[in-house]
C-alpha atoms as a PDB file:
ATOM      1  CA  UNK A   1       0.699   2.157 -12.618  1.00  0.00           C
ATOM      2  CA  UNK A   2       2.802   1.172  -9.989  1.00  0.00           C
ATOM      3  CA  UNK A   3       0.724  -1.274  -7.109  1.00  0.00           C
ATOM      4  CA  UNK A   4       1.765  -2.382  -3.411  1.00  0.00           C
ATOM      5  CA  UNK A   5       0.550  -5.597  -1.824  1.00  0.00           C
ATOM      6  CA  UNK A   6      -1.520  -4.666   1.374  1.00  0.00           C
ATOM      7  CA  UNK A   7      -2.583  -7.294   4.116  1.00  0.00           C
ATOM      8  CA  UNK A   8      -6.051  -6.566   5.314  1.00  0.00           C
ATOM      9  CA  UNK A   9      -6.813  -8.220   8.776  1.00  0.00           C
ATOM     10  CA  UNK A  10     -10.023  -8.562  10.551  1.00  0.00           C
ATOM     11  CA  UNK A  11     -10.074  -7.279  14.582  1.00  0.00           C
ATOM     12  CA  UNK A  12     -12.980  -7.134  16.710  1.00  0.00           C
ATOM     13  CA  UNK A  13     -12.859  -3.549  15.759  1.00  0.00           C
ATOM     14  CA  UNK A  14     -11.842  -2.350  12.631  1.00  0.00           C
ATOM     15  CA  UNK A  15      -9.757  -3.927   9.718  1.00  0.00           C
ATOM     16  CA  UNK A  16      -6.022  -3.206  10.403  1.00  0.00           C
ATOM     17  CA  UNK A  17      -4.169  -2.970   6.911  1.00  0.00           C
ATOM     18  CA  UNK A  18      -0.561  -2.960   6.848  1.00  0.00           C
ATOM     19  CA  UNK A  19       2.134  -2.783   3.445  1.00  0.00           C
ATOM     20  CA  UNK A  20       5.014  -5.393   4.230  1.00  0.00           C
ATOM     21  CA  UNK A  21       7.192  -3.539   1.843  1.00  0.00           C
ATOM     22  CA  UNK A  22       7.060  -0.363   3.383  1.00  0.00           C
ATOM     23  CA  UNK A  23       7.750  -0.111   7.071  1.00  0.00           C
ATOM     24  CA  UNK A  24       5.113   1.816   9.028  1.00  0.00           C
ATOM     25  CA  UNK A  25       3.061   2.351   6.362  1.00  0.00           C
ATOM     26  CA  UNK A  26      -0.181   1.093   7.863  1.00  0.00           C
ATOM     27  CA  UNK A  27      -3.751   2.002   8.730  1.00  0.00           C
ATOM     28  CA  UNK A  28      -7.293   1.217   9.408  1.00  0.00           C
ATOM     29  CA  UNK A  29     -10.704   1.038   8.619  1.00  0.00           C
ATOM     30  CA  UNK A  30     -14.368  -0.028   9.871  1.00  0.00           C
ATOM     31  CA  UNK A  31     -15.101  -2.107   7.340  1.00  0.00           C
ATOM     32  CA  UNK A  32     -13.429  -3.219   4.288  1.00  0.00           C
ATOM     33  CA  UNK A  33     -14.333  -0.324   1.700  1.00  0.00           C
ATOM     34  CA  UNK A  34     -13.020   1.927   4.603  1.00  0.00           C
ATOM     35  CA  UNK A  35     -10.115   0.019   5.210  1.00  0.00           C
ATOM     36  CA  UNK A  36      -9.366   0.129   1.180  1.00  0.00           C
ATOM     37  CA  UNK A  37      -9.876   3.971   1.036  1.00  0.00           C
ATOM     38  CA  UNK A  38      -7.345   4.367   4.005  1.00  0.00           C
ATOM     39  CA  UNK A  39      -4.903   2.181   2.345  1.00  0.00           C
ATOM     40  CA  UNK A  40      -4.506   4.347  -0.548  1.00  0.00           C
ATOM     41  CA  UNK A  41      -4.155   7.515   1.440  1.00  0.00           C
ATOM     42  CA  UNK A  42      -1.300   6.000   3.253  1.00  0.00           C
ATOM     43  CA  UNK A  43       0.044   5.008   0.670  1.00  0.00           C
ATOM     44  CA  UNK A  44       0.295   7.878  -1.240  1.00  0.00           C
ATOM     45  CA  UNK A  45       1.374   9.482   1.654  1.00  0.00           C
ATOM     46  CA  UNK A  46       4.112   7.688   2.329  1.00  0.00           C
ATOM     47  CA  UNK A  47       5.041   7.485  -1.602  1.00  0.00           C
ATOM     48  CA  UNK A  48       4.676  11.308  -1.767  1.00  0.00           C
ATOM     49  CA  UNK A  49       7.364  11.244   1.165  1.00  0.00           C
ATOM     50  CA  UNK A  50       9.359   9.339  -0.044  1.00  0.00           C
ATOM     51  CA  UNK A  51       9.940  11.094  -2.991  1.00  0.00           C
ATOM     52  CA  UNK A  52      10.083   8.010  -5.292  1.00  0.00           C
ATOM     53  CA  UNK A  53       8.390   4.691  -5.853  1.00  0.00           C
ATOM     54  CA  UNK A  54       9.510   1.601  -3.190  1.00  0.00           C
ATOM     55  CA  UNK A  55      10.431  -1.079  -4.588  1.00  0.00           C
ATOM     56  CA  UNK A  56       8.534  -3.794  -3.857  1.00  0.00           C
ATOM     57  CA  UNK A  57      10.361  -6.927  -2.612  1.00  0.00           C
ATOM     58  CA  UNK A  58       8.176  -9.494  -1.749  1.00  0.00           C
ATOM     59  CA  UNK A  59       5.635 -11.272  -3.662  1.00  0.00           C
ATOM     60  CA  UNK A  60       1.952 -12.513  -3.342  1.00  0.00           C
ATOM     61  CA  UNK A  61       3.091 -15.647  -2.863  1.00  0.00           C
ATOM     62  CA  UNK A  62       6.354 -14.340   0.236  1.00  0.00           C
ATOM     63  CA  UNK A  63       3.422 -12.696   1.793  1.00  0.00           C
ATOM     64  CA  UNK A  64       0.558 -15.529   2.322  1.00  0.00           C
ATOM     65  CA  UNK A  65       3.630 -18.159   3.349  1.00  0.00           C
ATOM     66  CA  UNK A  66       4.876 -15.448   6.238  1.00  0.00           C
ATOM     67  CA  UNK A  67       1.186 -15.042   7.240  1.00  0.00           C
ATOM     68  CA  UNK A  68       0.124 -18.072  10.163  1.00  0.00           C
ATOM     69  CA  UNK A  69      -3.152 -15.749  10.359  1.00  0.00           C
ATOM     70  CA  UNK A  70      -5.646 -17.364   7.960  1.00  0.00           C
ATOM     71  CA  UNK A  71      -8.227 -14.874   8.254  1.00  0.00           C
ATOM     72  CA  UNK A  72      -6.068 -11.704   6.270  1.00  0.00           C
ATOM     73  CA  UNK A  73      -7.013 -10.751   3.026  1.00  0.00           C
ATOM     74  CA  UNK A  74      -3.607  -9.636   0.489  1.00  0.00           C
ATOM     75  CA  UNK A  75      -4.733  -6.782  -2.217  1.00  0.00           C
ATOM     76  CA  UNK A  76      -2.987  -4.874  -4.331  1.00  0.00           C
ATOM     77  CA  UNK A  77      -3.486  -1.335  -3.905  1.00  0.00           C
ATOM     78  CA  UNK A  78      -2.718   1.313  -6.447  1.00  0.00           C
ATOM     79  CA  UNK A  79      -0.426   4.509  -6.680  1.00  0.00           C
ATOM     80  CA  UNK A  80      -2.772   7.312  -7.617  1.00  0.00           C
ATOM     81  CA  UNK A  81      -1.067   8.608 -11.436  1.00  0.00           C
ATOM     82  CA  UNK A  82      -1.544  12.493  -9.803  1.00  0.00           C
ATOM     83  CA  UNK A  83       0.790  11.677  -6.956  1.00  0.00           C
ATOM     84  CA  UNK A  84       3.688  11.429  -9.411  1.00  0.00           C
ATOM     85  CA  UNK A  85       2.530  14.041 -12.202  1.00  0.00           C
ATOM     86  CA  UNK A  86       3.136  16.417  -9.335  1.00  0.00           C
ATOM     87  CA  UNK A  87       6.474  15.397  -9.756  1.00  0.00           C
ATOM     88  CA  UNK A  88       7.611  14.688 -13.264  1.00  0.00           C
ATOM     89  CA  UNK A  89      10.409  16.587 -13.722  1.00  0.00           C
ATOM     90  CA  UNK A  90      10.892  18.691 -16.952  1.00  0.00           C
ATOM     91  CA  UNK A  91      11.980  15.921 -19.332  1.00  0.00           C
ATOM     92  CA  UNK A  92       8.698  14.397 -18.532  1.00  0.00           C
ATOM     93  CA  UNK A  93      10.340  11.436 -16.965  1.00  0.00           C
ATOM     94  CA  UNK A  94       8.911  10.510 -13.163  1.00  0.00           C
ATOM     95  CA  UNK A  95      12.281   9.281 -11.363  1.00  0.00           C
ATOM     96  CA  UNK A  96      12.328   6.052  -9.925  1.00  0.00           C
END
């Protein structure tokens, strides 16, 4: 299964949650099982898009050293499998 690092950051409001890797793929939610659903509809989303995985460039530790915010919270957040069995192609391979 293929996973994306996700910073989740506290506002007055909501919890903003934005993917470093993928530009503009972010979202929101009013509390932090919220903001963890809407993270993996954007995501898939934005996989589903794309038509392929991202690669991923930056690690746990890239992430937390570019981060001056103390209060964020870095997850990993899962591809769903049924995104990309919707696109296997006949060989049974999922392109990458």
């Amino acid at each position: 299964m293929q996973y994306y690092y996700a910073i989740f950051r506290q506002t007055r409001e909501c919890i903003e949650v934005d993917f470093p890797d993928i530009e503009g793929c972010t979202t929101l939610g009013i509390d932090m099982e919220d903001a963890y659903i809407m993270a993996e509809e954007v995501l898939n989303e934005f996989t589903m898009a794309a038509a392929r995985f991202i690669p991923r460039k930056l690690t746990y530790e890239e992430i937390k050293n570019q981060m001056d915010d103390e209060d964020i919270i870095i997850m990993m957040v899962p591809v769903r499998v049924t995104v990309w069995d919707e696109y296997n192609g006949e060989d049974g391979k999922v392109w990458s």
